[in-house]
Each structure stands twice: as structure tokens, then as C-alpha cells.
C-alpha atoms as a PDB file:
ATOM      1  CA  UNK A   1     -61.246   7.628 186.255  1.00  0.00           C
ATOM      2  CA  UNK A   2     -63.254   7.733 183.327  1.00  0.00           C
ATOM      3  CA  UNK A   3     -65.833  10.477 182.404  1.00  0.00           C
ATOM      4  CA  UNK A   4     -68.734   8.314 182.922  1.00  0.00           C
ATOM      5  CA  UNK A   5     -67.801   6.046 186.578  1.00  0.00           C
ATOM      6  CA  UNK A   6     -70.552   4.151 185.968  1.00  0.00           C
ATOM      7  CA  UNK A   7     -69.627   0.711 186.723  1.00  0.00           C
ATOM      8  CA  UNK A   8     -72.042  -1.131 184.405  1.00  0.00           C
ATOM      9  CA  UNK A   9     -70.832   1.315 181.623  1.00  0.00           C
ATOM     10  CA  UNK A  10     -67.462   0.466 182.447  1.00  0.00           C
ATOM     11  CA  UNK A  11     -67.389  -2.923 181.659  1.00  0.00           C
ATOM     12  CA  UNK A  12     -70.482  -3.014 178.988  1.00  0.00           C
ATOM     13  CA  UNK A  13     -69.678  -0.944 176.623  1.00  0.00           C
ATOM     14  CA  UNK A  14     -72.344   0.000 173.705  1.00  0.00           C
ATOM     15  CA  UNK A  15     -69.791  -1.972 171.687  1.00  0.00           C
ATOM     16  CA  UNK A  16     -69.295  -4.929 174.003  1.00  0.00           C
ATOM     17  CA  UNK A  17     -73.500  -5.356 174.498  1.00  0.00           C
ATOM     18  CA  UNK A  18     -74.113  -4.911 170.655  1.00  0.00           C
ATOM     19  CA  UNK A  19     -71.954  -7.801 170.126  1.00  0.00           C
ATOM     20  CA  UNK A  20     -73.783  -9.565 172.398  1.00  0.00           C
ATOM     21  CA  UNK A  21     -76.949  -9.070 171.001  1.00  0.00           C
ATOM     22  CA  UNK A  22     -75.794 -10.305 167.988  1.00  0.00           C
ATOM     23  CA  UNK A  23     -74.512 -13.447 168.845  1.00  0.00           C
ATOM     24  CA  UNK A  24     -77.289 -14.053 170.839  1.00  0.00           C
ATOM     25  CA  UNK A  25     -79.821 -13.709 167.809  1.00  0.00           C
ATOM     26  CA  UNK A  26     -77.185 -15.760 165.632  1.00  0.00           C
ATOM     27  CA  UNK A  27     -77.042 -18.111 168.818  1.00  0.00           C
ATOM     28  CA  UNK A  28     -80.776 -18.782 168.796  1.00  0.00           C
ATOM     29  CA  UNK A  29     -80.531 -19.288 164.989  1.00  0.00           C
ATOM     30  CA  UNK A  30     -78.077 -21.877 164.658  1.00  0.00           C
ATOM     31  CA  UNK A  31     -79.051 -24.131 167.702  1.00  0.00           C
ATOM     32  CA  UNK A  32     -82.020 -25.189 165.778  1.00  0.00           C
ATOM     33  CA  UNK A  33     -80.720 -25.193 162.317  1.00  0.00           C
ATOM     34  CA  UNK A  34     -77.561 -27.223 163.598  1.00  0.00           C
ATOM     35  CA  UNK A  35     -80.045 -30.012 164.633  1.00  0.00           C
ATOM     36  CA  UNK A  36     -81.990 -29.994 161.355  1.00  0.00           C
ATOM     37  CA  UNK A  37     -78.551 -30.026 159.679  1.00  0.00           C
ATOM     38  CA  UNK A  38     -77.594 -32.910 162.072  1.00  0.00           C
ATOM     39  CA  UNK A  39     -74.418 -31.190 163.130  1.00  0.00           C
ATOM     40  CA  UNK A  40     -76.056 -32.186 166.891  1.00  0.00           C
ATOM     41  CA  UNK A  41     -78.731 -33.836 168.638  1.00  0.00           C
ATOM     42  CA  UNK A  42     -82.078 -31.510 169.183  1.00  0.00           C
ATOM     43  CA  UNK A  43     -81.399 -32.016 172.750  1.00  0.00           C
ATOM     44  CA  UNK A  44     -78.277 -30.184 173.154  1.00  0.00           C
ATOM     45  CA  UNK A  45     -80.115 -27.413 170.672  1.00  0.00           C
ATOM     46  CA  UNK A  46     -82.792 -27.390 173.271  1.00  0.00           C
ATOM     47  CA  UNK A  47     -80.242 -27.077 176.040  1.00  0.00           C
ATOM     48  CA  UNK A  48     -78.254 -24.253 174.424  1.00  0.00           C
ATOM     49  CA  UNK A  49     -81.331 -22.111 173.790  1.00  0.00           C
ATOM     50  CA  UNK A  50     -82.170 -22.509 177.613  1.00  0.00           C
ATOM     51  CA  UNK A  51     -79.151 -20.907 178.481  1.00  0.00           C
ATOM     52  CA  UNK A  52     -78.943 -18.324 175.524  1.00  0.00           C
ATOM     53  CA  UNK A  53     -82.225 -17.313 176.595  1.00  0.00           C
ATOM     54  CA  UNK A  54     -80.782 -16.178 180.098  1.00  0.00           C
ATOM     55  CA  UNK A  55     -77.727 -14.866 178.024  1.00  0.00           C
ATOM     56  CA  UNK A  56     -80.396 -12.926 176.226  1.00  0.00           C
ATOM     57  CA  UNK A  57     -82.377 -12.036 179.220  1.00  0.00           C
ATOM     58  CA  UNK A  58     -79.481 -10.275 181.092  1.00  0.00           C
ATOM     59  CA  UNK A  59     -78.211  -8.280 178.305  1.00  0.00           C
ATOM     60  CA  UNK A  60     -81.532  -6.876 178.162  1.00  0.00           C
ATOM     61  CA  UNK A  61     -81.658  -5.866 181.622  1.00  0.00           C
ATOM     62  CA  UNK A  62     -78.356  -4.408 181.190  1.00  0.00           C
ATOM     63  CA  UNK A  63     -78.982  -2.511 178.074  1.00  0.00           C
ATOM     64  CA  UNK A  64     -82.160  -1.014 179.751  1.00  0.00           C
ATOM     65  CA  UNK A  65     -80.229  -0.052 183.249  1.00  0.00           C
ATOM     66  CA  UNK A  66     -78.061   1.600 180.802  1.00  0.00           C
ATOM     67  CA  UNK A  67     -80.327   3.102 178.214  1.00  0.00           C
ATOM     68  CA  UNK A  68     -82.079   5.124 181.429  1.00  0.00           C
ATOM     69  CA  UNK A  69     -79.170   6.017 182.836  1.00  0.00           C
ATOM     70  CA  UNK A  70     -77.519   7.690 179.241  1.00  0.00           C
ATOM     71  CA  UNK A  71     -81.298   9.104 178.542  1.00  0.00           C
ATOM     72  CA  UNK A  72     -81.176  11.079 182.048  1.00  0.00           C
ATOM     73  CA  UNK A  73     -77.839  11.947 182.123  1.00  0.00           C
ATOM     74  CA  UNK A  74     -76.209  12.705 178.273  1.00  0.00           C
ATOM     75  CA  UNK A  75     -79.708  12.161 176.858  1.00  0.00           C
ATOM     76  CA  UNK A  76     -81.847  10.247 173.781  1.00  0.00           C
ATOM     77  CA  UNK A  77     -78.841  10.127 171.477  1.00  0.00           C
ATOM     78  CA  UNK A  78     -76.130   8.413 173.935  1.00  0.00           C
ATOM     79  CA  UNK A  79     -79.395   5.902 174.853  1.00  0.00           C
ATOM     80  CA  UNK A  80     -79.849   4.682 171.163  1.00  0.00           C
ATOM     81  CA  UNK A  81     -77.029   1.882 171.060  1.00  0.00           C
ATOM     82  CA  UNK A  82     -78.337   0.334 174.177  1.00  0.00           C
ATOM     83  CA  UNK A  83     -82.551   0.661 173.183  1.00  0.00           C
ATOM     84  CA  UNK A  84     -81.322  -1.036 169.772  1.00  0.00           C
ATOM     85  CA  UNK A  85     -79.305  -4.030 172.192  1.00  0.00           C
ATOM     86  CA  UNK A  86     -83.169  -4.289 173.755  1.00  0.00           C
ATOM     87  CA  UNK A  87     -85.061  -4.041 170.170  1.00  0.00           C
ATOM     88  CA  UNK A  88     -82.699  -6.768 168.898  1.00  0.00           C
ATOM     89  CA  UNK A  89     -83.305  -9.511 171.793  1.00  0.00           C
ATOM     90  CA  UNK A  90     -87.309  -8.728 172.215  1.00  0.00           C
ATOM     91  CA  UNK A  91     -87.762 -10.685 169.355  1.00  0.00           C
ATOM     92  CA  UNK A  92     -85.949 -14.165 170.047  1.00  0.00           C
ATOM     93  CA  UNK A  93     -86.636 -13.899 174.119  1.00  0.00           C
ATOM     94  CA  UNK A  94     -90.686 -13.182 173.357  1.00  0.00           C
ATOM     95  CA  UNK A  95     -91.138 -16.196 170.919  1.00  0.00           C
ATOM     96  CA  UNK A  96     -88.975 -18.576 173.309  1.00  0.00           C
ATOM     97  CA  UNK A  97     -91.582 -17.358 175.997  1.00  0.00           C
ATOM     98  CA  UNK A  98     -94.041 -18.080 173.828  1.00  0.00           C
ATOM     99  CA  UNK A  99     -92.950 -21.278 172.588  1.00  0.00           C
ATOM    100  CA  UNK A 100     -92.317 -22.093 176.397  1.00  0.00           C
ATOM    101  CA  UNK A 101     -96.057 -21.035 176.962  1.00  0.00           C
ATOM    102  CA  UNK A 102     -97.652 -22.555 173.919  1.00  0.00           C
ATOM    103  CA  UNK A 103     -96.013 -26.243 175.361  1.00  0.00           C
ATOM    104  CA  UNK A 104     -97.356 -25.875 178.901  1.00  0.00           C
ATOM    105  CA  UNK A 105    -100.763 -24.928 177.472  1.00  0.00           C
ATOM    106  CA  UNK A 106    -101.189 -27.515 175.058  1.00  0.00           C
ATOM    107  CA  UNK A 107    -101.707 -31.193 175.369  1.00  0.00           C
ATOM    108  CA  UNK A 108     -98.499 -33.182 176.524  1.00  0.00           C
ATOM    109  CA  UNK A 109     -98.916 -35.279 172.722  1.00  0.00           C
ATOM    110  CA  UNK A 110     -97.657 -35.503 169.270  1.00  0.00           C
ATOM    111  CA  UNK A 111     -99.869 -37.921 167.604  1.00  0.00           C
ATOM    112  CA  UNK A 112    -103.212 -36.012 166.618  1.00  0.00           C
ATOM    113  CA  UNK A 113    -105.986 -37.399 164.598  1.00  0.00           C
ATOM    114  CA  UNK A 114    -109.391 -36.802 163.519  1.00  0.00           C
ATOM    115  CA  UNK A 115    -110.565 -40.275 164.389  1.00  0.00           C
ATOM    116  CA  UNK A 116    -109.453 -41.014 167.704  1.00  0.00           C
ATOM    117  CA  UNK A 117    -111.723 -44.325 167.558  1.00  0.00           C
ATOM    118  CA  UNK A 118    -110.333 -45.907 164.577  1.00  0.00           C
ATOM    119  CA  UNK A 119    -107.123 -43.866 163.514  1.00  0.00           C
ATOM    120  CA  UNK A 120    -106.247 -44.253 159.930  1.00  0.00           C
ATOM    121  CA  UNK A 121    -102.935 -46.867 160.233  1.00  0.00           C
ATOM    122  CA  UNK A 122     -99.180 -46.063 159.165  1.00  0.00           C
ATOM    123  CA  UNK A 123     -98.047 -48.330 156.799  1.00  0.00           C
ATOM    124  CA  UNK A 124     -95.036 -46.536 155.012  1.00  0.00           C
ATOM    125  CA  UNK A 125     -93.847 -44.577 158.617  1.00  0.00           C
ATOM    126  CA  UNK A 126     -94.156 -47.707 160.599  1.00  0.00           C
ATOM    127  CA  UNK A 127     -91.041 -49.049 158.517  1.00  0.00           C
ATOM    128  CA  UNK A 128     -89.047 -45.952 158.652  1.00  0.00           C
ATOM    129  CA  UNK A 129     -88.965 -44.850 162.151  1.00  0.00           C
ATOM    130  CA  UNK A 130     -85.975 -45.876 164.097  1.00  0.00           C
ATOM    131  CA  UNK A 131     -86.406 -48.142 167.144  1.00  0.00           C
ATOM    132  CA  UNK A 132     -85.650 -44.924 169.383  1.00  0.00           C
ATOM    133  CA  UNK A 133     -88.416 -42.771 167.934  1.00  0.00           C
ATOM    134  CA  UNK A 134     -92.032 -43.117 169.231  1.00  0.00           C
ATOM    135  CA  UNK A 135     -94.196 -45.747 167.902  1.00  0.00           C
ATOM    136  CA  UNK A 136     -96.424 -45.962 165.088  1.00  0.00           C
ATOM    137  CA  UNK A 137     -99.166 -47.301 166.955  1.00  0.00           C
ATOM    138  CA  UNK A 138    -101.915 -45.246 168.048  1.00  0.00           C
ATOM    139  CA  UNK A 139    -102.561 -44.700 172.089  1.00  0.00           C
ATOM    140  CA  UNK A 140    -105.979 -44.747 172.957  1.00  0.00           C
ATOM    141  CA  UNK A 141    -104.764 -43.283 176.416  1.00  0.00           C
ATOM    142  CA  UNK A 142    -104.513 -39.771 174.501  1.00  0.00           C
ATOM    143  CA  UNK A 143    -108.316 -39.478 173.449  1.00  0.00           C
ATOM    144  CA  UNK A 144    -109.010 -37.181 176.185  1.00  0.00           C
ATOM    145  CA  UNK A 145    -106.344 -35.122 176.159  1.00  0.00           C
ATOM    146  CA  UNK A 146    -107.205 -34.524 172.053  1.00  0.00           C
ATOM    147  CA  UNK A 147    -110.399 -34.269 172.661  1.00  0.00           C
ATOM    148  CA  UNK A 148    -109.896 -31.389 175.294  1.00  0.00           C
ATOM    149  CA  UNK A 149    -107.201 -29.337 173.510  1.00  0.00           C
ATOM    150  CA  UNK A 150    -108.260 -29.517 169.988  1.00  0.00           C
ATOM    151  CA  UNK A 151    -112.007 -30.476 169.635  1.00  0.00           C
ATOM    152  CA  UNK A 152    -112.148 -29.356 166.354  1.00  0.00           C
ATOM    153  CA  UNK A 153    -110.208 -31.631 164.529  1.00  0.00           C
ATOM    154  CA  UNK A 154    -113.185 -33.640 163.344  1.00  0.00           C
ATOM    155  CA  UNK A 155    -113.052 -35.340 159.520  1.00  0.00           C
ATOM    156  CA  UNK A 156    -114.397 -33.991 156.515  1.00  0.00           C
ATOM    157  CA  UNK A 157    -117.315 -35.491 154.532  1.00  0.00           C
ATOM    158  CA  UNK A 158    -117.975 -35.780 150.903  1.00  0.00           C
ATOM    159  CA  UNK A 159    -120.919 -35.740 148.764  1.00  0.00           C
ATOM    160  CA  UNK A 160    -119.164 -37.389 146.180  1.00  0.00           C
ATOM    161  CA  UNK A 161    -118.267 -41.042 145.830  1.00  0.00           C
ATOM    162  CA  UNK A 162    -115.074 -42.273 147.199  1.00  0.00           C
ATOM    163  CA  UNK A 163    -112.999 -42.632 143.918  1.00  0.00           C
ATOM    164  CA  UNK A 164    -113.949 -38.924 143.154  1.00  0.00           C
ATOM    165  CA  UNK A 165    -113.111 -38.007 146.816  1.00  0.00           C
ATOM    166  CA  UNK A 166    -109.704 -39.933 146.729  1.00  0.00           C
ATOM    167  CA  UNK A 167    -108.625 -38.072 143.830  1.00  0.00           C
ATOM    168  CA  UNK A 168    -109.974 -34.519 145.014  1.00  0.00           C
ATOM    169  CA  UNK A 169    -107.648 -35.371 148.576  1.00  0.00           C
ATOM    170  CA  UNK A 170    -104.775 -36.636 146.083  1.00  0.00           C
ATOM    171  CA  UNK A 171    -104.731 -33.846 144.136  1.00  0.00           C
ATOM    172  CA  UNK A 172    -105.375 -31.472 146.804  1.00  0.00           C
ATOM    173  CA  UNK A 173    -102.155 -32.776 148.941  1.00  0.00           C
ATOM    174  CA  UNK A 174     -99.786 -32.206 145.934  1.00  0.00           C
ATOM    175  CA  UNK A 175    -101.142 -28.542 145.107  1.00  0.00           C
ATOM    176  CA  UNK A 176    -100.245 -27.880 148.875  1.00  0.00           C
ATOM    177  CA  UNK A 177     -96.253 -29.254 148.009  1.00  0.00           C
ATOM    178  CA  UNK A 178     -95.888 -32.167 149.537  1.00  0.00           C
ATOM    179  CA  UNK A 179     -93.417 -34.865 148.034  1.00  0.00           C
ATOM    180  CA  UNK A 180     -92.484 -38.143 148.063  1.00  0.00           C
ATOM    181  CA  UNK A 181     -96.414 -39.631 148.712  1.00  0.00           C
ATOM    182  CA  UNK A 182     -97.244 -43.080 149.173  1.00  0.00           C
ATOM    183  CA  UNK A 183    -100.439 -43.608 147.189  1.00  0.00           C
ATOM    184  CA  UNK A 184    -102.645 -46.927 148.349  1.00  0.00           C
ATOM    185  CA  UNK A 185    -105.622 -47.298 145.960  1.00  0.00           C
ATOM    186  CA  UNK A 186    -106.982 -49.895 146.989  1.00  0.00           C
ATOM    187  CA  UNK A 187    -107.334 -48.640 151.131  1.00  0.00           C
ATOM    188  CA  UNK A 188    -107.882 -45.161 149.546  1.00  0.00           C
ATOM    189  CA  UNK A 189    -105.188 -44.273 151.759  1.00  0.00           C
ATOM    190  CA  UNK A 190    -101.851 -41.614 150.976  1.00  0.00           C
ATOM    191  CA  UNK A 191     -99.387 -41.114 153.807  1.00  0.00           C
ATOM    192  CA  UNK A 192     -96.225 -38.983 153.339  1.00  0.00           C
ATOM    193  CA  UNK A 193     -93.928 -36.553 155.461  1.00  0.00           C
ATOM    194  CA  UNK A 194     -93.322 -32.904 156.540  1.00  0.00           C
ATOM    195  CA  UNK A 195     -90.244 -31.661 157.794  1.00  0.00           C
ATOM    196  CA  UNK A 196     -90.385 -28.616 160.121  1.00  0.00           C
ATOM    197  CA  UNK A 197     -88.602 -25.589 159.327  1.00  0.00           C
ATOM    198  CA  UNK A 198     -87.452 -25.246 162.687  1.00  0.00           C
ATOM    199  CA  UNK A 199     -84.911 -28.172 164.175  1.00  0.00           C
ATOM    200  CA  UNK A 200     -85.995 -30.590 161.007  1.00  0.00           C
ATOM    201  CA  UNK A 201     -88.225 -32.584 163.156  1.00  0.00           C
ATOM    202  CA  UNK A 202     -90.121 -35.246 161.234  1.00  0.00           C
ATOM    203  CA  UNK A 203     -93.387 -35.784 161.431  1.00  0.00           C
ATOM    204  CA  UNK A 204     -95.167 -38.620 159.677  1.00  0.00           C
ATOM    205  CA  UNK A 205     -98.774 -38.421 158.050  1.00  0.00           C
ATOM    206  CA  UNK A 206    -101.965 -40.464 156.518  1.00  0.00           C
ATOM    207  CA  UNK A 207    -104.756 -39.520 155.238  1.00  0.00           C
ATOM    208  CA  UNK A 208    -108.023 -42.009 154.399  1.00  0.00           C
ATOM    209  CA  UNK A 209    -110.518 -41.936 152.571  1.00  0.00           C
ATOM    210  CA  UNK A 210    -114.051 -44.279 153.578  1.00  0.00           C
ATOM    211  CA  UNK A 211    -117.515 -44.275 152.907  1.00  0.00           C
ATOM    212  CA  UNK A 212    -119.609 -43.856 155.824  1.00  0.00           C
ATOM    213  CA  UNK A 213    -123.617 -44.246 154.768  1.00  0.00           C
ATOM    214  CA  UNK A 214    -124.348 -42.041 152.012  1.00  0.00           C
ATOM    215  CA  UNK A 215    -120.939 -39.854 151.871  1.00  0.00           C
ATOM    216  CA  UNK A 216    -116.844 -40.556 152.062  1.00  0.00           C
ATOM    217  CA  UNK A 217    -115.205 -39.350 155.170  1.00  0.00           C
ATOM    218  CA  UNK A 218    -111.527 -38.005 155.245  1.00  0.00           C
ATOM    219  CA  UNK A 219    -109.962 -38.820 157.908  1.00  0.00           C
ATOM    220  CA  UNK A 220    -105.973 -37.343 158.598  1.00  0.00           C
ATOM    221  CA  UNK A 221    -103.740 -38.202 161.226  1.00  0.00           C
ATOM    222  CA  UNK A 222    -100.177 -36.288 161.898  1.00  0.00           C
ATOM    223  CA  UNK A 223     -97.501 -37.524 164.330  1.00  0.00           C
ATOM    224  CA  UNK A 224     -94.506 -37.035 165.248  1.00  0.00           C
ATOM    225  CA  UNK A 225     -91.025 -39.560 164.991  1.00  0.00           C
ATOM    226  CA  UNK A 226     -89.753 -37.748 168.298  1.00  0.00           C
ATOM    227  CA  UNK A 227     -90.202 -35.791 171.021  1.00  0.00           C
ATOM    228  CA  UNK A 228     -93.337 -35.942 173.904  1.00  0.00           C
ATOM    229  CA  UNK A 229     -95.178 -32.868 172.325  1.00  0.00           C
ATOM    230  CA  UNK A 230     -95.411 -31.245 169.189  1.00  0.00           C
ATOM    231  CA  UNK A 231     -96.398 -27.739 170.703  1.00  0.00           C
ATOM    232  CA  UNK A 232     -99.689 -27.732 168.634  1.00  0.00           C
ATOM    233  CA  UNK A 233     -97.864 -28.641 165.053  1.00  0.00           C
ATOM    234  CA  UNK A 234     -99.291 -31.853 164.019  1.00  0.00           C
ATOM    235  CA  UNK A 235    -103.019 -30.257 164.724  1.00  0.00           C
ATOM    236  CA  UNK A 236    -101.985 -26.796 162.985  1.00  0.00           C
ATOM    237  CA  UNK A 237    -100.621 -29.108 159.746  1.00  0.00           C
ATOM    238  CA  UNK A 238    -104.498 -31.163 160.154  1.00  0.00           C
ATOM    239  CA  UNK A 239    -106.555 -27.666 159.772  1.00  0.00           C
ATOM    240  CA  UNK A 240    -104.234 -26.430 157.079  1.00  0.00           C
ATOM    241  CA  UNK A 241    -104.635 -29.384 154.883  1.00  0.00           C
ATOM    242  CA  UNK A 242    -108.349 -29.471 155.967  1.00  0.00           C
ATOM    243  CA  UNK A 243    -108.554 -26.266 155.002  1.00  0.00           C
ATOM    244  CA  UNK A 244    -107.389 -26.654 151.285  1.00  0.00           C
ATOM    245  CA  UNK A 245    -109.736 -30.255 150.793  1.00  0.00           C
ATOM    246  CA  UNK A 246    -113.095 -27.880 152.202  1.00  0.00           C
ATOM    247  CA  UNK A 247    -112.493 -25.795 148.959  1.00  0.00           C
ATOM    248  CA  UNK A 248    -112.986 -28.648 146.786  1.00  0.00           C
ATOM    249  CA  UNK A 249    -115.052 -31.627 148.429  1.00  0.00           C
END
């Protein structure tokens, strides 16, 4: 028998659960990446994740049945190997949780804009979505849910005239990195793209500039080419960008 009979030690070794740590964190790396890379569909990265996360989740529990165990019985030094396993999972496992929480407490959407009444139009996106993703056509049915979840995406207004203001928002989007824009002078309208880091997903936006009595209103709308919800993205993209044109209308 060996030294130490404990059964859990005997067939997870330090060694053996280190390993698994690591190819768990690589795991949770390259599901994602492989989509964006479009070595596989973000599906089967969403279904691998699900079951690295309970990959993840046991090794944990191991590693801390065994970190106790070597901390009361050979003490802090023989519990190290297993409390780094645990310190190298908490980090993957506690933003898929979030993640996981952050979609079940947002709105079930992907197409966010600050005019829900009269949502500035894709032009550019409507011809370069596939006929599997979601369509370019605003749905009024999603007001509500918008309106609830993120009440403070409301457009920006202007004191200058809307030539000025259409430059200020052009010049604004570029400084923020943005390529590739479609510039419409005559609508005072740009739309362009954004690519998330995270599984590439693409996600399509316009921005429009009108004159409403005595200002111009900027208006911005961000969707999504797939998926049923963004998990808060096209909204956080809206108050970064609104962010930026507040400095300068």
C-alpha cells in the first residue's frame, strides 16, 4: 500500500490534477477562438464549454478535498499543488457563471437601439447577412423588453447643425478604430462592423444623424448577425461610442 491510502490521492495525483487544470483553462480558450477562427460552428464551442465547465467544476472539488486533507495531515506545503489546481480554474468557472448569469438577467435580444420608434435602417448589413442569420429588420415586439433592461440608451443631441454634427460623429467613430465604414452623406447616415474578441461574432451597426427642431439628434443602433441574445454587448458598444461623441457634440 502506499504511504498515503487515500483513495482520491491515489488516483489524482498533484501531477495528474495540474494537468487538468491546464487543459481545462487551454480548453475554455480555444472553444471560442476555434469559432472566431472558423475551425467550428459557435454551437459546438458553446457545447464544449458546457461540459468543460463541469470538467472544471470537479477538479476543483477534488483539488479542495485534497488540499484539506494534505493541510491536516502533512501540512501547508504538501497542500500548495492542489490550492494552485483551485486558483487556476476560479478564474474560467467564475466568468462562465457570470456569463451564464449576465444572459438570464438581461433581455432575451440582440438588436438594441436608441430609437425604438423609428430605428435608423441597415443599408450596407442588410446585403451582407446570410439568409441563416437574423434579419435586418427591426422588431417592434422588442420595445419593451429594451425599454426595461437598458432605459438609458436614449440619443444624443447637438447644438450644432447637422453637417457639423455628421462630421463630429464621423470623426469621432474613426478615433475609436473602427474600419471599413460606409459613409451616406446625403441620409447623414455611417454604418460599419465590430467583431467580438470572444467567438468572432459579428455584429452590424448605424449610426444617424437628423435634425429634430432646433438641434441634430444621433441616433445608433447595434445588432447582432446571430445568436438570440447578445448578453448586454450591442448596448455596452452604444454607451461606449456615446460616450466618446458627448466629449465633442
Amino acid at each position: 500500500m502506499p504511504k498515503d491510502s487515500s483513495l482520491l490521492t491515489m488516483f489524482f495525483s498533484k501531477t495528474t490534477l495540474l494537468l487538468l487544470s491546464g487543459a481545462f483553462v487551454l480548453g475554455t480558450l480555444l472553444a471560442p477562438l476555434g469559432a472566431k477562427w472558423g475551425l467550428w460552428h459557435f454551437s459546438a464551442a458553446f457545447s464544449a464549454l458546457r461540459i468543460l465547465f463541469y470538467i472544471g467544476s470537479g477538479v476543483v472539488v477534488i483539488a479542495l478535498v485534497l488540499m484539506t486533507y494534505k493541510l491536516v495531515k502533512q501540512g501547508a506545503k504538501q497542500a500548495l499543488p492542489y490550492a494552485l489546481c483551485v486558483a487556476i480554474c476560479a478564474l474560467p468557472i467564475g466568468n462562465m457563471l457570470y456569463q451564464v448569469s449576465q444572459a438570464k438577467s438581461l433581455p432575451l435580444i440582440h438588436d438594441i437601439t436608441t430609437d425604438t420608434v423609428n430605428p435608423p435602417p441597415f443599408l450596407v448589413a442588410t446585403t451582407l447577412r446570410a439568409s441563416s442569420d437574423n434579419s435586418s429588420e427591426y422588431d417592434a415586439n422588442i420595445i419593451q423588453q429594451q425599454l426595461d433592461g437598458y432605459p438609458d440608451i436614449l440619443p444624443l443631441y447637438s447644438d450644432k447643425g447637422l453637417a457639423k454634427t455628421f462630421e463630429l460623429v464621423a470623426a469621432s467613430v474613426e478615433s475609436l478604430g473602427y474600419k471599413d465604414i460606409s459613409r451616406d452623406n446625403e441620409l447623414a447616415q455611417l454604418e460599419f462592423s465590430d467583431q467580438t474578441f470572444w467567438f468572432g461574432f459579428i455584429d452590424d451597426i448605424v449610426i444617424r444623424v437628423s435634425r429634430e427642431q432646433q438641434k441634430s439628434r444621433v441616433d445608433i443602433r447595434s445588432a447582432s448577425r446571430v445568436g438570440k441574445s447578445d448578453i448586454g454587448e450591442n448596448a455596452r458598444r452604444i454607451r461606449a461610442i456615446s460616450q466618446q461623441l458627448k466629449a465633442v457634440l
